[in-house]
PDB file of N, CA and C in Angstrom:
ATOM      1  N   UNK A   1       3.373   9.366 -16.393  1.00  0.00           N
ATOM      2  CA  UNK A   1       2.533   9.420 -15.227  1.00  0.00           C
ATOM      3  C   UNK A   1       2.730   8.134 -14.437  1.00  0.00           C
ATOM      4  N   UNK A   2       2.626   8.402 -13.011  1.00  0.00           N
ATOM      5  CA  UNK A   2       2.891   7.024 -12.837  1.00  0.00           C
ATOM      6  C   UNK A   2       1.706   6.843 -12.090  1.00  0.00           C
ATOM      7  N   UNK A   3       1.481   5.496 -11.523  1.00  0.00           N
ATOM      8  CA  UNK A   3      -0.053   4.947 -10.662  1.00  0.00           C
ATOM      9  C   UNK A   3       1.091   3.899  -9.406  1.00  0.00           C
ATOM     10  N   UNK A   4       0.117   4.435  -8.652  1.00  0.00           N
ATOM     11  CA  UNK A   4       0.258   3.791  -7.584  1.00  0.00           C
ATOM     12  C   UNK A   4      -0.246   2.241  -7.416  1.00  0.00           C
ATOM     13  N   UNK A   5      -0.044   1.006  -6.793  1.00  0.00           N
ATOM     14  CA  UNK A   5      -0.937  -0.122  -6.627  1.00  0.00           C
ATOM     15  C   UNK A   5      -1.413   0.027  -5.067  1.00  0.00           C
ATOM     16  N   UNK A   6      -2.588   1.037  -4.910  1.00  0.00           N
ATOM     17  CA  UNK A   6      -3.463   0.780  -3.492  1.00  0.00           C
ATOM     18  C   UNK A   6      -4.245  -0.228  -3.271  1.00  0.00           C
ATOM     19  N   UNK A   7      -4.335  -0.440  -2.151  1.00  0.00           N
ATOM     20  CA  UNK A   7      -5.244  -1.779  -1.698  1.00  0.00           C
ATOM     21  C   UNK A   7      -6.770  -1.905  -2.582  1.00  0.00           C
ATOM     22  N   UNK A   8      -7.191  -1.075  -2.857  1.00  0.00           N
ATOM     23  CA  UNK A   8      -8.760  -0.672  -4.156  1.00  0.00           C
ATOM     24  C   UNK A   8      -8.401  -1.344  -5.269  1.00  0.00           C
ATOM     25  N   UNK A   9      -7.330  -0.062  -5.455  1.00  0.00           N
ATOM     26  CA  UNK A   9      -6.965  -0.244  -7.154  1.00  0.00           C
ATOM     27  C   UNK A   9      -6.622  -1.242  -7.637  1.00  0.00           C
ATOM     28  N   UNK A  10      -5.386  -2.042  -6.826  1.00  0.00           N
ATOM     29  CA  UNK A  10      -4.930  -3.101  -6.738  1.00  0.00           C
ATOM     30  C   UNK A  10      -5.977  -4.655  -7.108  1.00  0.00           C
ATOM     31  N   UNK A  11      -6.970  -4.407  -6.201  1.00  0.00           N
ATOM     32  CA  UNK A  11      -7.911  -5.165  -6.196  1.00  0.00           C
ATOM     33  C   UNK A  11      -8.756  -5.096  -7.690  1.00  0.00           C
ATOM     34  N   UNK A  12      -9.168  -3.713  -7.862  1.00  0.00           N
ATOM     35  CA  UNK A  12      -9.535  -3.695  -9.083  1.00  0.00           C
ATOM     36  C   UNK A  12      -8.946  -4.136 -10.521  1.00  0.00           C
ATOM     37  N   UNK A  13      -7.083  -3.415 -10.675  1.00  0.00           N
ATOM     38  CA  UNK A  13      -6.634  -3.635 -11.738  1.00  0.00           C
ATOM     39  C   UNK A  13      -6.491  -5.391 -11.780  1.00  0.00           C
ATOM     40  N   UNK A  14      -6.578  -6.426 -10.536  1.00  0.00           N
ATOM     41  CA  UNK A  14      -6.276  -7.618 -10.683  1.00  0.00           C
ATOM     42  C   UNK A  14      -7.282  -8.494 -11.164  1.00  0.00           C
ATOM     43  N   UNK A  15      -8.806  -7.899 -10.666  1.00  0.00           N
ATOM     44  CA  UNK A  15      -9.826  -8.195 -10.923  1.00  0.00           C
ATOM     45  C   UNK A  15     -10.168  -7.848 -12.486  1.00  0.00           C
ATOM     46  N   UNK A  16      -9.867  -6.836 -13.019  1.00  0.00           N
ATOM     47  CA  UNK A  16      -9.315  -7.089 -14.827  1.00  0.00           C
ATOM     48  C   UNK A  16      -8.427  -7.588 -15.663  1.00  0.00           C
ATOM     49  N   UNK A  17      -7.311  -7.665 -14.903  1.00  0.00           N
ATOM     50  CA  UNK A  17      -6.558  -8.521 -15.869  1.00  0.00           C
ATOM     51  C   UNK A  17      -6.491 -10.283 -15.501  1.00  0.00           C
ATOM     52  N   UNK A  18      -6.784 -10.496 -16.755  1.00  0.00           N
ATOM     53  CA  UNK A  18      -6.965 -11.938 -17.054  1.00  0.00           C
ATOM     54  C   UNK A  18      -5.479 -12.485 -17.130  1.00  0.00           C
ATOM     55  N   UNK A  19      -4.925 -12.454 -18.450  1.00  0.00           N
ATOM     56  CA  UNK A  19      -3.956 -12.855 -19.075  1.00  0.00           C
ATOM     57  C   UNK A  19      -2.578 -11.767 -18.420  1.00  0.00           C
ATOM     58  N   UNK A  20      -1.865 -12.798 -17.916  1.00  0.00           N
ATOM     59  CA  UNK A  20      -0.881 -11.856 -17.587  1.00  0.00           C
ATOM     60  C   UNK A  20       0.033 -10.691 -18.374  1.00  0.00           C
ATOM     61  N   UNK A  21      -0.375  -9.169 -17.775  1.00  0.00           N
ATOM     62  CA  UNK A  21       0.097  -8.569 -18.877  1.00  0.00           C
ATOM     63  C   UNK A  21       1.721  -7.226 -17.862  1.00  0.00           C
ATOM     64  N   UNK A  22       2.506  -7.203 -18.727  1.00  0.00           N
ATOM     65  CA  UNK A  22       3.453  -6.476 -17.867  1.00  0.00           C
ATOM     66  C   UNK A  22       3.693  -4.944 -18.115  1.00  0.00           C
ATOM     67  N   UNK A  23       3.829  -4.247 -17.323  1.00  0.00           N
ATOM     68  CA  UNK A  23       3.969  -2.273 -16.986  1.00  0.00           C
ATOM     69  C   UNK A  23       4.977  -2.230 -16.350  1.00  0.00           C
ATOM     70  N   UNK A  24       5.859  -1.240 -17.145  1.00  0.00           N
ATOM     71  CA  UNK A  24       7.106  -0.517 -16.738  1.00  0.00           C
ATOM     72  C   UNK A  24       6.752   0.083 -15.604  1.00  0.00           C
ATOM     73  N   UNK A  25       7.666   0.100 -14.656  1.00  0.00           N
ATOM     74  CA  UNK A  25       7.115   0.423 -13.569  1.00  0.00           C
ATOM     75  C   UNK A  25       8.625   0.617 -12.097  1.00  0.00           C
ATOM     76  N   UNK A  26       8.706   1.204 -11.367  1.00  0.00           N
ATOM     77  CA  UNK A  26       9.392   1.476 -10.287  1.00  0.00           C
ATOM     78  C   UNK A  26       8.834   0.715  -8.788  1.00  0.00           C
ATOM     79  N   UNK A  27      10.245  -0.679  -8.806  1.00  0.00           N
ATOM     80  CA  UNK A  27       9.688  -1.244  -7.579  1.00  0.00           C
ATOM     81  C   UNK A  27      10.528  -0.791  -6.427  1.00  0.00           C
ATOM     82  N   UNK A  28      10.645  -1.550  -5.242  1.00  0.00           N
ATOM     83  CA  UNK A  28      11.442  -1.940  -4.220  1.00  0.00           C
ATOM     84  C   UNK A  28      10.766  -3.256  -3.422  1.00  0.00           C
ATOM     85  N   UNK A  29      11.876  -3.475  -2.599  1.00  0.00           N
ATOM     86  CA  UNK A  29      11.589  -4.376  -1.410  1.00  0.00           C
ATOM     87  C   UNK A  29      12.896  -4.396  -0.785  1.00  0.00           C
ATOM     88  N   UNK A  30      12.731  -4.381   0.502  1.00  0.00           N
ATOM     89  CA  UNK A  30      13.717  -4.659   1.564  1.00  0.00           C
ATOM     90  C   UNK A  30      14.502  -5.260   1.462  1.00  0.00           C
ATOM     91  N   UNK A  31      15.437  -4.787   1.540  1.00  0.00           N
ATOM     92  CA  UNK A  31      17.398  -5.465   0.954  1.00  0.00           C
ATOM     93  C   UNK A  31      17.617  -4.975  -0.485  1.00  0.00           C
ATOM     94  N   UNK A  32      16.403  -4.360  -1.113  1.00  0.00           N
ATOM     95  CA  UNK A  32      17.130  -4.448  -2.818  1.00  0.00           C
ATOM     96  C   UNK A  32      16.861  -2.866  -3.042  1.00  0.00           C
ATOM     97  N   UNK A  33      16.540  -1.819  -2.292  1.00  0.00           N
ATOM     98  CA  UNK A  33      16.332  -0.500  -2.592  1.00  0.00           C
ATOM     99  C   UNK A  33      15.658  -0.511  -4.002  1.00  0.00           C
ATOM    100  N   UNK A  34      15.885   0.661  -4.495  1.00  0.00           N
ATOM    101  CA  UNK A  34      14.750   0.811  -5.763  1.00  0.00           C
ATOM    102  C   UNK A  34      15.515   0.384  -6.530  1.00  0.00           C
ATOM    103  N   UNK A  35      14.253   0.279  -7.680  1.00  0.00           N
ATOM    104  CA  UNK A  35      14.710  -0.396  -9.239  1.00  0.00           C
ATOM    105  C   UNK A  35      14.058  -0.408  -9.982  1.00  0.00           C
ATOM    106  N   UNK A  36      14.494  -0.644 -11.493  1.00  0.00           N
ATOM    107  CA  UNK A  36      13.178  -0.549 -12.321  1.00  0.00           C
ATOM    108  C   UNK A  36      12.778  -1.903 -12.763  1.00  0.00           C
ATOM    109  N   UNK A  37      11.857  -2.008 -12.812  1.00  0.00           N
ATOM    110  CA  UNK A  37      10.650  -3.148 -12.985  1.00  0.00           C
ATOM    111  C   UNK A  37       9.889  -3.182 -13.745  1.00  0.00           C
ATOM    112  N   UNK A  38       9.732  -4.264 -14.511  1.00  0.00           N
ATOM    113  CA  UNK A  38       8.056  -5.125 -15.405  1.00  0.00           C
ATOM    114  C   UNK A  38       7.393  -5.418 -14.412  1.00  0.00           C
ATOM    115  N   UNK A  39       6.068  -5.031 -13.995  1.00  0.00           N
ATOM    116  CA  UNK A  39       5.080  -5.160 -13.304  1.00  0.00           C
ATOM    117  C   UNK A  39       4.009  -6.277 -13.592  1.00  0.00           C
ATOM    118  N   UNK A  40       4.102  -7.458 -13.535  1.00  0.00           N
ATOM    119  CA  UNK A  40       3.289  -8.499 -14.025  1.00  0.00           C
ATOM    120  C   UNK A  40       1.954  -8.673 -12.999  1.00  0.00           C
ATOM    121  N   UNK A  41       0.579  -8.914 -13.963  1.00  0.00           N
ATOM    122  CA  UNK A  41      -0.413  -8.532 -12.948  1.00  0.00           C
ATOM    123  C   UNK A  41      -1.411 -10.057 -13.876  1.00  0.00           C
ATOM    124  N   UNK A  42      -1.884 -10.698 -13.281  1.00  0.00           N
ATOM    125  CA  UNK A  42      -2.753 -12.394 -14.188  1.00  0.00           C
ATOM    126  C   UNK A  42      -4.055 -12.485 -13.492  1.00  0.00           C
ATOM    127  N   UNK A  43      -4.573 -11.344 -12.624  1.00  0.00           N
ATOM    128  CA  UNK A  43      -6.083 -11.820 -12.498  1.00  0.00           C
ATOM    129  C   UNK A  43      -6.159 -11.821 -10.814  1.00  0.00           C
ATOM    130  N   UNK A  44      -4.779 -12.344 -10.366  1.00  0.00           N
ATOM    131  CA  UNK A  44      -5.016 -12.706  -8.585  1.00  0.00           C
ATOM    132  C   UNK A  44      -3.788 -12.371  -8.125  1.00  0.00           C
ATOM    133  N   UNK A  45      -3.138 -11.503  -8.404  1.00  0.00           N
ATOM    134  CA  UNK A  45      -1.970 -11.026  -8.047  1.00  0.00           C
ATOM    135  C   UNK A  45      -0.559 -10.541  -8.894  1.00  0.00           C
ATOM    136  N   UNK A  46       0.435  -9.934  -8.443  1.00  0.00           N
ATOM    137  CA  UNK A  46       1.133  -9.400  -8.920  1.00  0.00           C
ATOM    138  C   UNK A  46       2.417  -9.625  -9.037  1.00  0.00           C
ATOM    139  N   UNK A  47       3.786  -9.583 -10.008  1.00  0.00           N
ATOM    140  CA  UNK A  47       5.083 -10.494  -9.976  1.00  0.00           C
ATOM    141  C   UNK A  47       5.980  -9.187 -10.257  1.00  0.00           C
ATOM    142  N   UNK A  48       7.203  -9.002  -9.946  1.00  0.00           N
ATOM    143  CA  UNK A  48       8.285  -8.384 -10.623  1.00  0.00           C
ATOM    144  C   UNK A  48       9.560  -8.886 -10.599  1.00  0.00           C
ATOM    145  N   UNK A  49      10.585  -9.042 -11.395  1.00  0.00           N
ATOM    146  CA  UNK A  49      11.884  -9.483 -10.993  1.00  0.00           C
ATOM    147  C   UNK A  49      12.691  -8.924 -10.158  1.00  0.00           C
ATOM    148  N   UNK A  50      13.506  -9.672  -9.509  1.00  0.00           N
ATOM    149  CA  UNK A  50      14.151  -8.710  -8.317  1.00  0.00           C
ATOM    150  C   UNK A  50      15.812  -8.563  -9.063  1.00  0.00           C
ATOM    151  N   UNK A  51      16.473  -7.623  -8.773  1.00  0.00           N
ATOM    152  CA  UNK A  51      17.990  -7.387  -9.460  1.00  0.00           C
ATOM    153  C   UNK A  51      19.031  -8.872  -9.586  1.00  0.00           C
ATOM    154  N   UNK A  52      18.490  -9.482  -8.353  1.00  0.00           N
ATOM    155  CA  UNK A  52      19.450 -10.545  -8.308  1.00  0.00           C
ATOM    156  C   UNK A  52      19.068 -11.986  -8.994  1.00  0.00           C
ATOM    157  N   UNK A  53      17.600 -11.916  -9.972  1.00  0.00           N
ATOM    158  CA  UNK A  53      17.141 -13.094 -10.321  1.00  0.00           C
ATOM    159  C   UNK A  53      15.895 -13.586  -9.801  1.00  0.00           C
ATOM    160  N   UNK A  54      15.321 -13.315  -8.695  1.00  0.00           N
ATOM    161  CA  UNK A  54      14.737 -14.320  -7.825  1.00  0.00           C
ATOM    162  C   UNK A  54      13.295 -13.411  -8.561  1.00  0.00           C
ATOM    163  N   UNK A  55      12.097 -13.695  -7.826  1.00  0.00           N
ATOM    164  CA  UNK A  55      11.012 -12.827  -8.372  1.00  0.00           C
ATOM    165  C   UNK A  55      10.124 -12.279  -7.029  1.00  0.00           C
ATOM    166  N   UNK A  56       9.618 -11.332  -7.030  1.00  0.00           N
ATOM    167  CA  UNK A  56       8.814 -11.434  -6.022  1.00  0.00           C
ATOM    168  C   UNK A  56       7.290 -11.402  -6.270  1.00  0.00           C
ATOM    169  N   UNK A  57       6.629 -11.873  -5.424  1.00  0.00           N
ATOM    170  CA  UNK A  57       5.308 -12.452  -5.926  1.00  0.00           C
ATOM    171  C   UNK A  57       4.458 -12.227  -5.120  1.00  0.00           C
ATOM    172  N   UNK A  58       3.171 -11.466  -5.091  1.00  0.00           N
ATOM    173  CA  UNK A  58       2.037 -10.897  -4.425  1.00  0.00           C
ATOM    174  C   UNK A  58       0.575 -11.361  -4.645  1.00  0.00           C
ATOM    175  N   UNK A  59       0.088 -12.174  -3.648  1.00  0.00           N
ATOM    176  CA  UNK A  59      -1.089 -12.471  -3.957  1.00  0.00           C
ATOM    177  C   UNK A  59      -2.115 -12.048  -2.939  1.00  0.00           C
ATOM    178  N   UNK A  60      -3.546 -11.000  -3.669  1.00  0.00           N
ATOM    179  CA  UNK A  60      -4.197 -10.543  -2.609  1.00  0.00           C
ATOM    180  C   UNK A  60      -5.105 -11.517  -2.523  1.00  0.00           C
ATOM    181  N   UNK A  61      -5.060 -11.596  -1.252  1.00  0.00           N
ATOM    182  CA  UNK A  61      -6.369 -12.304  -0.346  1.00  0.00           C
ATOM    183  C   UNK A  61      -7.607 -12.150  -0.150  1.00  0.00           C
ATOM    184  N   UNK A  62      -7.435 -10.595  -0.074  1.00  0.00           N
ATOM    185  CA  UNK A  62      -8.782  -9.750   0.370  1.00  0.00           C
ATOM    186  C   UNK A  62      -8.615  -8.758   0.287  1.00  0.00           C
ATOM    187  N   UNK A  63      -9.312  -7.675   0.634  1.00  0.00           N
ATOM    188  CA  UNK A  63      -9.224  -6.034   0.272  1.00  0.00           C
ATOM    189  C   UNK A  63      -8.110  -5.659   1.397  1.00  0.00           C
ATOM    190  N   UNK A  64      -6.960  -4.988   1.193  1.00  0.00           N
ATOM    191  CA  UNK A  64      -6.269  -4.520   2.485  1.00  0.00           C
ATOM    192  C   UNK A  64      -5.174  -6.112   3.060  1.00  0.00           C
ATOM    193  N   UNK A  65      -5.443  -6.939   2.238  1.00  0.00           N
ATOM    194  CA  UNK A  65      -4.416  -7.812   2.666  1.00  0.00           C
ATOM    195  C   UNK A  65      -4.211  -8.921   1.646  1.00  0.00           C
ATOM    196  N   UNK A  66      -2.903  -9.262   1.832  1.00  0.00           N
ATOM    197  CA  UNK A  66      -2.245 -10.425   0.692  1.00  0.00           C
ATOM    198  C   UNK A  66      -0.909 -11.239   1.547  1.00  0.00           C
ATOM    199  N   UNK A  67      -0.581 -11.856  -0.110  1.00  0.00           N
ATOM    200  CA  UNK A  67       0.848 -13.030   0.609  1.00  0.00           C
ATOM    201  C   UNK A  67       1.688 -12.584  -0.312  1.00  0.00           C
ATOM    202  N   UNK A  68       2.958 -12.362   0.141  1.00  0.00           N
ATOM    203  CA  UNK A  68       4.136 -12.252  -0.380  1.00  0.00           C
ATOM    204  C   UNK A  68       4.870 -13.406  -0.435  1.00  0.00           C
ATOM    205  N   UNK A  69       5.812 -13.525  -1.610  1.00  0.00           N
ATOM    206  CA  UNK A  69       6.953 -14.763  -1.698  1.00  0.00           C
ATOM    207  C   UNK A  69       7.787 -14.827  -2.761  1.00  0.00           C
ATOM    208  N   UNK A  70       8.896 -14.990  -2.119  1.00  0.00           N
ATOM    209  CA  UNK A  70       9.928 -15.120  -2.967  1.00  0.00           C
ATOM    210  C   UNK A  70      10.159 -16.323  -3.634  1.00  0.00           C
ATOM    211  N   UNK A  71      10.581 -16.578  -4.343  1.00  0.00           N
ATOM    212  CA  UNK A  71      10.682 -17.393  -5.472  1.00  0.00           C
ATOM    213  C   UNK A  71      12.306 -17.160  -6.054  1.00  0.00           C
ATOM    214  N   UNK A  72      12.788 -18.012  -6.033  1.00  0.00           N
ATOM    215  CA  UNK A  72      13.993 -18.595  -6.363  1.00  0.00           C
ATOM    216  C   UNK A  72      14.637 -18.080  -7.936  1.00  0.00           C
ATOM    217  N   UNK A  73      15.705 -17.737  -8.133  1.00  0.00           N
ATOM    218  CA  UNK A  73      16.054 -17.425  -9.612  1.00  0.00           C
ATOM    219  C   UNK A  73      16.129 -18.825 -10.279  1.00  0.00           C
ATOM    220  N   UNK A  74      16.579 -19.960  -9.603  1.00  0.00           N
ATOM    221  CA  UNK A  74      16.752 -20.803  -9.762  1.00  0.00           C
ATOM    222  C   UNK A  74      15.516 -21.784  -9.523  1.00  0.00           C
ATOM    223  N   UNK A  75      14.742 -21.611  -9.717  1.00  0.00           N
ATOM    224  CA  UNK A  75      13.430 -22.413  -9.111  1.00  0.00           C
ATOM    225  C   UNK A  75      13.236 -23.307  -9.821  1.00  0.00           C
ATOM    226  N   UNK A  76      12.799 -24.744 -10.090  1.00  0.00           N
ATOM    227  CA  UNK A  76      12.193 -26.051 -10.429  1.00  0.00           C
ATOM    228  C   UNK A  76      10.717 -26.241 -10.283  1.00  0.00           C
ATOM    229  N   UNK A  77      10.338 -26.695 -11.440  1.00  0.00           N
ATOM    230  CA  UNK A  77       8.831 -27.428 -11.044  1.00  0.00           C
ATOM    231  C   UNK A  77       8.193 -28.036  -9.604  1.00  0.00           C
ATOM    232  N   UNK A  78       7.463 -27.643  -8.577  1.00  0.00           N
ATOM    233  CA  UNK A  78       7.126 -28.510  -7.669  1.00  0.00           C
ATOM    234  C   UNK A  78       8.345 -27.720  -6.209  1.00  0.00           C
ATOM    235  N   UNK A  79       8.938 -26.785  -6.983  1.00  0.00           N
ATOM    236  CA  UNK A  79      10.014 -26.265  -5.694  1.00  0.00           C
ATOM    237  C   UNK A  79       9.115 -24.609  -5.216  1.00  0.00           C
ATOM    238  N   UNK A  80       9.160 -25.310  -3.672  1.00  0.00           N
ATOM    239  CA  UNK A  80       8.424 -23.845  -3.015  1.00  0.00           C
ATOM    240  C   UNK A  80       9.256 -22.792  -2.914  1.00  0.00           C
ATOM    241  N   UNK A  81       7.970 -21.972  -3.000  1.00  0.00           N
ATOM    242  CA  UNK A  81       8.543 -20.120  -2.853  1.00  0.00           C
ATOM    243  C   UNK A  81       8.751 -20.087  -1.031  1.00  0.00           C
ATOM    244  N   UNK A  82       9.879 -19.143  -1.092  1.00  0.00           N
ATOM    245  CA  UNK A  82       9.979 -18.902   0.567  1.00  0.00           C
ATOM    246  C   UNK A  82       8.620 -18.221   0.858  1.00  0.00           C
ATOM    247  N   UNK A  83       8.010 -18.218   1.998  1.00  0.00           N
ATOM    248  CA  UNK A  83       6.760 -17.466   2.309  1.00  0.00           C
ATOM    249  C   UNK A  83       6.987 -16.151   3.340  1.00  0.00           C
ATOM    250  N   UNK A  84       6.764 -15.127   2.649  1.00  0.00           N
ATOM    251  CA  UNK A  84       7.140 -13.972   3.515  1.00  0.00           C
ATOM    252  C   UNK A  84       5.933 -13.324   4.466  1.00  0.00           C
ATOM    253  N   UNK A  85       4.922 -14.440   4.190  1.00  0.00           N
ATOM    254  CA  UNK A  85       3.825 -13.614   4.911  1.00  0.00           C
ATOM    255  C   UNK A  85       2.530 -12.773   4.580  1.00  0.00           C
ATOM    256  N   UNK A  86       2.194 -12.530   5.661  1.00  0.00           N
ATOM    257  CA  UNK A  86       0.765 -11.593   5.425  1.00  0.00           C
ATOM    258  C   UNK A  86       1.257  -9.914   4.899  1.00  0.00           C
ATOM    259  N   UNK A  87       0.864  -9.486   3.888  1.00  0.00           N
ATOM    260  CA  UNK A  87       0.725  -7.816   3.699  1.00  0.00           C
ATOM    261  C   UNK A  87      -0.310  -7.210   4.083  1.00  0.00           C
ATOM    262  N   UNK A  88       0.178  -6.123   4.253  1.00  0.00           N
ATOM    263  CA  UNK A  88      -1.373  -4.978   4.620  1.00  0.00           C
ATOM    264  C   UNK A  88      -0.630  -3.546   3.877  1.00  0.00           C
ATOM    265  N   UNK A  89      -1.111  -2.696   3.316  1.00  0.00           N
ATOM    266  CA  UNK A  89      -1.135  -1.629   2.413  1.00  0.00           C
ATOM    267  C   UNK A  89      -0.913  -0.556   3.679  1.00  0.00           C
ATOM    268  N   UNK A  90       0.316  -0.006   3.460  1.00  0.00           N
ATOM    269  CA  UNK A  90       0.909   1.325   3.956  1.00  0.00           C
ATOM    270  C   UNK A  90      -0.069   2.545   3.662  1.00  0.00           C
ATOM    271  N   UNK A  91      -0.954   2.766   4.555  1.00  0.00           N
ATOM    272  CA  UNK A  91      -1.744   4.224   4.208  1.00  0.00           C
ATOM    273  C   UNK A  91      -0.962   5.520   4.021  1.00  0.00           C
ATOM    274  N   UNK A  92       0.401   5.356   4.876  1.00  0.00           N
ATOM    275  CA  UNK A  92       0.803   6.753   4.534  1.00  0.00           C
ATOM    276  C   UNK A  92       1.670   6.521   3.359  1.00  0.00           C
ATOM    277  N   UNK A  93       2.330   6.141   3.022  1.00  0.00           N
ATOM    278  CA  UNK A  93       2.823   5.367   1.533  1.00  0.00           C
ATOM    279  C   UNK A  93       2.178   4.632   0.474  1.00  0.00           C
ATOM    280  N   UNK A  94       1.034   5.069  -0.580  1.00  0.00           N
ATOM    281  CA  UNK A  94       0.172   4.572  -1.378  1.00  0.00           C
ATOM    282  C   UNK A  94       1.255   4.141  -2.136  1.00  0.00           C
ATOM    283  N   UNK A  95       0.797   3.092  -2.910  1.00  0.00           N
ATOM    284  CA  UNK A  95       1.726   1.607  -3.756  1.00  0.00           C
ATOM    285  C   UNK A  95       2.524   0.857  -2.909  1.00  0.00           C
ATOM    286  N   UNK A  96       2.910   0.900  -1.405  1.00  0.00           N
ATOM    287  CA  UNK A  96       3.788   0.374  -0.554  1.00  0.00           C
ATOM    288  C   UNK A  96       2.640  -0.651   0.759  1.00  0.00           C
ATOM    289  N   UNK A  97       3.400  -1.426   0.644  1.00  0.00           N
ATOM    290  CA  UNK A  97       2.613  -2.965   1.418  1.00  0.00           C
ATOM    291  C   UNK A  97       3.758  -3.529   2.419  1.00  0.00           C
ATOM    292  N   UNK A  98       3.676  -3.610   3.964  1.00  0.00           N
ATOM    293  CA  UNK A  98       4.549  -4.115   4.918  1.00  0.00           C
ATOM    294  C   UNK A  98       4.136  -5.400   5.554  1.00  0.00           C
ATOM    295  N   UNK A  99       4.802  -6.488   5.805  1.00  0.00           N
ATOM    296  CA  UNK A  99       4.221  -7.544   6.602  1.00  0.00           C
ATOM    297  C   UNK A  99       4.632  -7.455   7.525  1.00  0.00           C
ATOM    298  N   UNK A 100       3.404  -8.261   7.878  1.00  0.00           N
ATOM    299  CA  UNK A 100       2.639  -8.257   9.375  1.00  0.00           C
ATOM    300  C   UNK A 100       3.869  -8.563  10.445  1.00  0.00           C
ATOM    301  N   UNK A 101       4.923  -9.738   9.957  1.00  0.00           N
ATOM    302  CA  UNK A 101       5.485 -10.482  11.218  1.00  0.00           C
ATOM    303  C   UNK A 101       7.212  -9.888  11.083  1.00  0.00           C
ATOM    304  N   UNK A 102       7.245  -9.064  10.414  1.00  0.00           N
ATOM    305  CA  UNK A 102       8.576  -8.309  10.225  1.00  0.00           C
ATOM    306  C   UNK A 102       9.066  -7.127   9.481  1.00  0.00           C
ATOM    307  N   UNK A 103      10.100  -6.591   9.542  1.00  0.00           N
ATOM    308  CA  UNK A 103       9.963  -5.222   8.720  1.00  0.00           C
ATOM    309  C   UNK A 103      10.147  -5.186   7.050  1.00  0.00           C
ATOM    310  N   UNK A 104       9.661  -6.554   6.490  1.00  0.00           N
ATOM    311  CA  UNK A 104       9.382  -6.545   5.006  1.00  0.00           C
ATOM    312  C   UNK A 104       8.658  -5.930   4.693  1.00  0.00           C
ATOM    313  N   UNK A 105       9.230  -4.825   3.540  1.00  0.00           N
ATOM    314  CA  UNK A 105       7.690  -4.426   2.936  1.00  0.00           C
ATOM    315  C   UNK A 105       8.430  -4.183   1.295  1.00  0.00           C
ATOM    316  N   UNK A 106       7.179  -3.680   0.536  1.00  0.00           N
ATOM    317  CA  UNK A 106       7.587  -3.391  -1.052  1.00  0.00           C
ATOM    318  C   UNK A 106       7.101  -2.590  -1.830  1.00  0.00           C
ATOM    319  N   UNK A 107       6.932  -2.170  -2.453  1.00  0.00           N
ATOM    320  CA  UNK A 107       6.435  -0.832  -3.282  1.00  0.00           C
ATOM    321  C   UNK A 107       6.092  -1.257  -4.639  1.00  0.00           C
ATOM    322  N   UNK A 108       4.876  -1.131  -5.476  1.00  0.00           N
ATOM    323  CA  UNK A 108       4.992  -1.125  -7.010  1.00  0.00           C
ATOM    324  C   UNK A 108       4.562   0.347  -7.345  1.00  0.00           C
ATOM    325  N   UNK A 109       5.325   1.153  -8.190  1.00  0.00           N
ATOM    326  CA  UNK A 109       5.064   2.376  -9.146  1.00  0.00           C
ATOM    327  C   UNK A 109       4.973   1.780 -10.384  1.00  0.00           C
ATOM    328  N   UNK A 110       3.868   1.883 -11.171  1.00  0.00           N
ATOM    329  CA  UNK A 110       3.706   1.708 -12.755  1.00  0.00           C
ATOM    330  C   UNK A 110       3.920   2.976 -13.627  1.00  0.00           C
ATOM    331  N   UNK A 111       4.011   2.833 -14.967  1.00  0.00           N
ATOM    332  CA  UNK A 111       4.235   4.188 -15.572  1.00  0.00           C
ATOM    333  C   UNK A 111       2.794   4.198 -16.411  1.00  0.00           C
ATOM    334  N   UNK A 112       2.442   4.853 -16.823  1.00  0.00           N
ATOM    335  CA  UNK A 112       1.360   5.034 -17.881  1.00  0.00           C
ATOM    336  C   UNK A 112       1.410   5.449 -18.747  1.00  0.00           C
TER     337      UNK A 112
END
C-alpha cells in the first residue's frame, strides 16, 4: 500500500516521529525522475537520498508550506545546503510539493 505525504498528514506523521525513522518509499524531484527511496522523517521534516549522492531535505514551516535543500554528497561540518526555497503542496498531485520561485518540485510515496 502506499501513502501519500499531504500537507495534514505530513504535518501529522512529523509531529510523531521523534527519532529519525526510515520507509521504503517512491520519490522524485526535478532533474532525477523517479526512484526508489528511504524516506527519513525526525520530528520537523523529511530527507531522502538522491541517485547521484546528494540528499534532499524538507522542512515544514507551517501547514501547506516548507523549505527545500539540497545538500551536497560531499558535504562537511558547517558546509551549507543549497536553498531551493519555499514549498507549497500540489492539490492536484497528493505527496507532490512545487516551489514557489521556480519549476522545482518533488514527490514522496511511502510503502506500508
Amino acid at each position: 500500500m502506499k501513502i501519500l505525504f499531504t500537507g495534514a498528514m505530513l504535518i501529522a506523521s512529523l509531529a510523531l516521529a521523534a527519532p529519525a525513522m526510515a520507509v521504503s518509499g517512491q520519490c522524485s524531484l526535478t532533474g532525477f525522475g523517479e526512484f526508489d527511496c528511504d524516506v527519513e522523517t525526525d520530528g520537523g521534516g523529511l530527507t531522502f537520498a538522491l541517485p547521484d549522492g546528494q540528499t534532499f531535505a524538507f522542512v515544514l514551516v507551517e501547514e501547506n508550506q516548507g523549505l527545500g535543500y539540497l545538500i551536497a554528497a560531499d558535504a562537511r561540518p558547517g558546509q551549507l545546503p543549497d536553498d531551493l526555497g519555499t514549498f507549497a503542496p500540489l492539490a492536484e498531485e497528493p505527496g507532490c510539493w512545487q516551489a514557489e520561485q521556480d519549476e522545482t518540485r518533488f514527490c514522496a510515496l511511502v510503502f506500508e
